[in-house]
N, C-alpha and C. Protein backbone atom coordinates (compact mmCIF):
# COMPACT_ATOMS: atom_id res chain seq x y z
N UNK A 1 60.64 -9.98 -8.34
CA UNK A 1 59.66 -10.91 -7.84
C UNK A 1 58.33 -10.18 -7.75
N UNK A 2 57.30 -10.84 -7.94
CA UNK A 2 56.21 -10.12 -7.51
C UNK A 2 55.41 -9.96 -6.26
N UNK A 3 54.91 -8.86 -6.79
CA UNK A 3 54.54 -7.99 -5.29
C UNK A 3 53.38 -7.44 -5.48
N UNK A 4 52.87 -6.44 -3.92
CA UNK A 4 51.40 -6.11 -4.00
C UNK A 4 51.80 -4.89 -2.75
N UNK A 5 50.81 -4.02 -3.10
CA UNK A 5 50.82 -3.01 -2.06
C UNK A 5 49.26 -2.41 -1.90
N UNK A 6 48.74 -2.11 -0.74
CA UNK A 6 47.51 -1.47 -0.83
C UNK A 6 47.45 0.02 -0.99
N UNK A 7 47.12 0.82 -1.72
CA UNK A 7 47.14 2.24 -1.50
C UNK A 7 46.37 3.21 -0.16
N UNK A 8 45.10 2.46 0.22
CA UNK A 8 44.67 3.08 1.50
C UNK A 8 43.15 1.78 2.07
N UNK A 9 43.69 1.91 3.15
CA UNK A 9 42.61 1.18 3.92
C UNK A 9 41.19 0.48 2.76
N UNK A 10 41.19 -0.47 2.91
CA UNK A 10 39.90 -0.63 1.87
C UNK A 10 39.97 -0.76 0.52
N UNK A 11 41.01 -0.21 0.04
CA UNK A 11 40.82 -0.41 -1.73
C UNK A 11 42.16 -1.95 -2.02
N UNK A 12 41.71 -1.75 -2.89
CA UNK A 12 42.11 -3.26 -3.89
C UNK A 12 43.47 -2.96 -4.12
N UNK A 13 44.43 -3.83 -3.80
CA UNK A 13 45.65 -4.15 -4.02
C UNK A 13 46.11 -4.10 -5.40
N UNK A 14 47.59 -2.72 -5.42
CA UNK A 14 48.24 -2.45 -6.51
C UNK A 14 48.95 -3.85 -7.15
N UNK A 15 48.99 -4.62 -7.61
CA UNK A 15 50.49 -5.75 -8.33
C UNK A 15 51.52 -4.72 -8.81
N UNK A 16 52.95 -5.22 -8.19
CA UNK A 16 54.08 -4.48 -8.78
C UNK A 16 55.45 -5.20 -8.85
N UNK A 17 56.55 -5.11 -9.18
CA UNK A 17 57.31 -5.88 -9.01
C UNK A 17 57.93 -5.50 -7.94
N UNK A 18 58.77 -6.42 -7.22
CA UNK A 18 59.33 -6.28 -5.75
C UNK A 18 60.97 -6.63 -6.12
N UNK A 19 61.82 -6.13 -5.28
CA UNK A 19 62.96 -6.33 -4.85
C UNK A 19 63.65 -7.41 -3.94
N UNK A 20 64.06 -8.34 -3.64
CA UNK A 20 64.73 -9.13 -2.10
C UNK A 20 65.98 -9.18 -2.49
N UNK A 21 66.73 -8.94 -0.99
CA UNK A 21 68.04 -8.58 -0.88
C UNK A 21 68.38 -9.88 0.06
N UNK A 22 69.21 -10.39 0.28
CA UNK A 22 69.79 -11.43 1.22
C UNK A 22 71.10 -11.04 2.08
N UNK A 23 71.28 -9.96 2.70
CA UNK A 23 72.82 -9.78 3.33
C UNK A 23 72.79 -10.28 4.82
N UNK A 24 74.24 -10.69 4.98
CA UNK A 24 74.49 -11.17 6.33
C UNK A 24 75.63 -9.97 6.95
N UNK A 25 74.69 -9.50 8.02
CA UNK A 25 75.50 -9.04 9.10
C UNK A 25 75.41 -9.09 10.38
N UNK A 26 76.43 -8.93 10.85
CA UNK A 26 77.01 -9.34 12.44
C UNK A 26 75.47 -8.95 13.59
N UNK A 27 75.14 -9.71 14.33
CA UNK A 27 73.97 -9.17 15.26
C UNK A 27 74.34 -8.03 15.73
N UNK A 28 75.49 -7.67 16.46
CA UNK A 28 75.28 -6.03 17.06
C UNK A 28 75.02 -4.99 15.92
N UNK A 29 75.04 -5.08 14.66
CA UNK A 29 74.85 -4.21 13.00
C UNK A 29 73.46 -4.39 13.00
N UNK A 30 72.30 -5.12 13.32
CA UNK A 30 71.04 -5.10 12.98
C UNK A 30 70.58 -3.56 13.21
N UNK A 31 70.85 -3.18 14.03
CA UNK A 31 70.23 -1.50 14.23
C UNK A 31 70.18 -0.80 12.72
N UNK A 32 71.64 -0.90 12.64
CA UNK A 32 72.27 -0.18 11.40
C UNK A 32 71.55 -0.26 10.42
N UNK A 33 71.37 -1.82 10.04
CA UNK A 33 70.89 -2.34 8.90
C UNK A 33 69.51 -1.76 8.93
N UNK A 34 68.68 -1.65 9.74
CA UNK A 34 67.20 -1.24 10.10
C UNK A 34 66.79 0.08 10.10
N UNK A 35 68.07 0.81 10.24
CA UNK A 35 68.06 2.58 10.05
C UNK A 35 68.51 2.26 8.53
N UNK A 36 69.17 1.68 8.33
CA UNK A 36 69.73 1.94 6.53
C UNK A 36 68.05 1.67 5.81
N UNK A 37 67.72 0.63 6.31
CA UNK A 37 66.42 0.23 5.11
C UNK A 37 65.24 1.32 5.34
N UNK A 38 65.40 1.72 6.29
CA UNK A 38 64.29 3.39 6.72
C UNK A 38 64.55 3.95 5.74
N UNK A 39 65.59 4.68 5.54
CA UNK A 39 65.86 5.45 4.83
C UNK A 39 65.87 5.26 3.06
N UNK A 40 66.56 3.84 3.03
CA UNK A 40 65.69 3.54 1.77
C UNK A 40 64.32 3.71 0.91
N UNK A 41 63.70 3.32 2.34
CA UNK A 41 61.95 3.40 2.28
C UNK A 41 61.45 4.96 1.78
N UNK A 42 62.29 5.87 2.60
CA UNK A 42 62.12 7.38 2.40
C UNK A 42 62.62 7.83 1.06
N UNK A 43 63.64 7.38 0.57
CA UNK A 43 64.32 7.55 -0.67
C UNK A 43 63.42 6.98 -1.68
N UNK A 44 62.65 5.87 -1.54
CA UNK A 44 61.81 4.83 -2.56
C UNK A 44 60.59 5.44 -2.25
N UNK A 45 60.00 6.39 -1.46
CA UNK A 45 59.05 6.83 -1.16
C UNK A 45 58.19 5.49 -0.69
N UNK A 46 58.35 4.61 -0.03
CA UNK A 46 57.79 3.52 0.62
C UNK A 46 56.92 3.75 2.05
N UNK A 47 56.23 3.02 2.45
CA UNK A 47 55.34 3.53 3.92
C UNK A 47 55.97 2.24 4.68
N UNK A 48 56.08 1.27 4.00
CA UNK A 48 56.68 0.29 5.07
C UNK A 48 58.38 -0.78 4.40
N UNK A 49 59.35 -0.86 5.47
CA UNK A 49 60.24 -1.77 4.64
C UNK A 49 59.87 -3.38 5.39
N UNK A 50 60.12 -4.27 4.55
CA UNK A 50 60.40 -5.94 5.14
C UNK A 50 61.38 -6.41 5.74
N UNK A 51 61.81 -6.73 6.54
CA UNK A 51 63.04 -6.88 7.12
C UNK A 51 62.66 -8.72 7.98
N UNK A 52 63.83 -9.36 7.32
CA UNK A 52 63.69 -11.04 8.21
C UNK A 52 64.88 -11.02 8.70
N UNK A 53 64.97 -11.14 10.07
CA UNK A 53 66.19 -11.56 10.93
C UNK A 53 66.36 -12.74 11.45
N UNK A 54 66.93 -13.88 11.17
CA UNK A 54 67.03 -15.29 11.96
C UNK A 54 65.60 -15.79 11.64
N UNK A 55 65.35 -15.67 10.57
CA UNK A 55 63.66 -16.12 10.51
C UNK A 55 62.73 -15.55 10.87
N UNK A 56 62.47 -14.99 11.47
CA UNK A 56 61.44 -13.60 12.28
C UNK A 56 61.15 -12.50 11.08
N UNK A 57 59.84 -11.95 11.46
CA UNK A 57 59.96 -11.13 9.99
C UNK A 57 59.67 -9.81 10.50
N UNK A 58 59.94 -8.39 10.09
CA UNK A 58 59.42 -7.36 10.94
C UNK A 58 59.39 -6.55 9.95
N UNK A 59 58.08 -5.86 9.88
CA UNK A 59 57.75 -4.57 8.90
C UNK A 59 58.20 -3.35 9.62
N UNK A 60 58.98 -2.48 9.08
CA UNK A 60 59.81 -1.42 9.20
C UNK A 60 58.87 -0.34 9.31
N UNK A 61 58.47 0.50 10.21
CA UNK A 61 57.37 1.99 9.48
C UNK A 61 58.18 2.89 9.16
N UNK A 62 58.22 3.53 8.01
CA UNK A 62 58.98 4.69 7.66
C UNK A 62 58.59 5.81 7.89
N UNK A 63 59.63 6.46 8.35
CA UNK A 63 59.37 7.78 9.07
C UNK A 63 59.86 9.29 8.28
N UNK A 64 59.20 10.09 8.26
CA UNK A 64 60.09 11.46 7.54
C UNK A 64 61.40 11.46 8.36
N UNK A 65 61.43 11.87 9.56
CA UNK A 65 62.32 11.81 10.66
C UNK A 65 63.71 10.79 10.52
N UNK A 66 63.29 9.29 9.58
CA UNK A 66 64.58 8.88 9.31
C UNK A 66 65.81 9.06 8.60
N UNK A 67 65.42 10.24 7.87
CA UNK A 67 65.93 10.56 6.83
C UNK A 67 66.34 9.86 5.53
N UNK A 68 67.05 10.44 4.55
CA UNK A 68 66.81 9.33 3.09
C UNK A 68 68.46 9.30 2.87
N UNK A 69 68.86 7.95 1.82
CA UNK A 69 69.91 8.30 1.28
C UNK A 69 70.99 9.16 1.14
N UNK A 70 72.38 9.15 1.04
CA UNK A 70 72.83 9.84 0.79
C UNK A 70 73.21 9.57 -0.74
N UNK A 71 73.58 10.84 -1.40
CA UNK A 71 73.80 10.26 -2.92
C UNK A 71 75.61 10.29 -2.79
């Protein structure tokens, strides 16, 4: 799908293609799911992940500290 990212404060928006995932898991797993997509972000070298829960939408900040993938 398409997508857009800014590289730094002020400059003109990259176009790129984007990813969406749709999984359902149990409400007490949202943590999980929210540390898993961190680490994605770190693995994808990303600054922020998207995350929609019950309709609500929440941008993820990625952290060095979350660590990445395992292979």
């Amino acid at each position: 799908m398409p997508g857009a990212w800014r590289p730094e404060e002020g400059e003109e928006p990259v176009e790129d293609s984007s990813r969406k995932y749709t999984v359902a898991v149990p409400a007490h797993r949202v943590d999980e799911l929210r540390a898993l997509l961190r680490r994605a972000g770190n693995s994808f070298d990303q600054r922020v992940m998207y995350l929609e829960v019950g309709g609500y939408a929440e941008f993820l900040e990625v952290r060095p500290e979350d660590g990445f993938l395992e292979v």
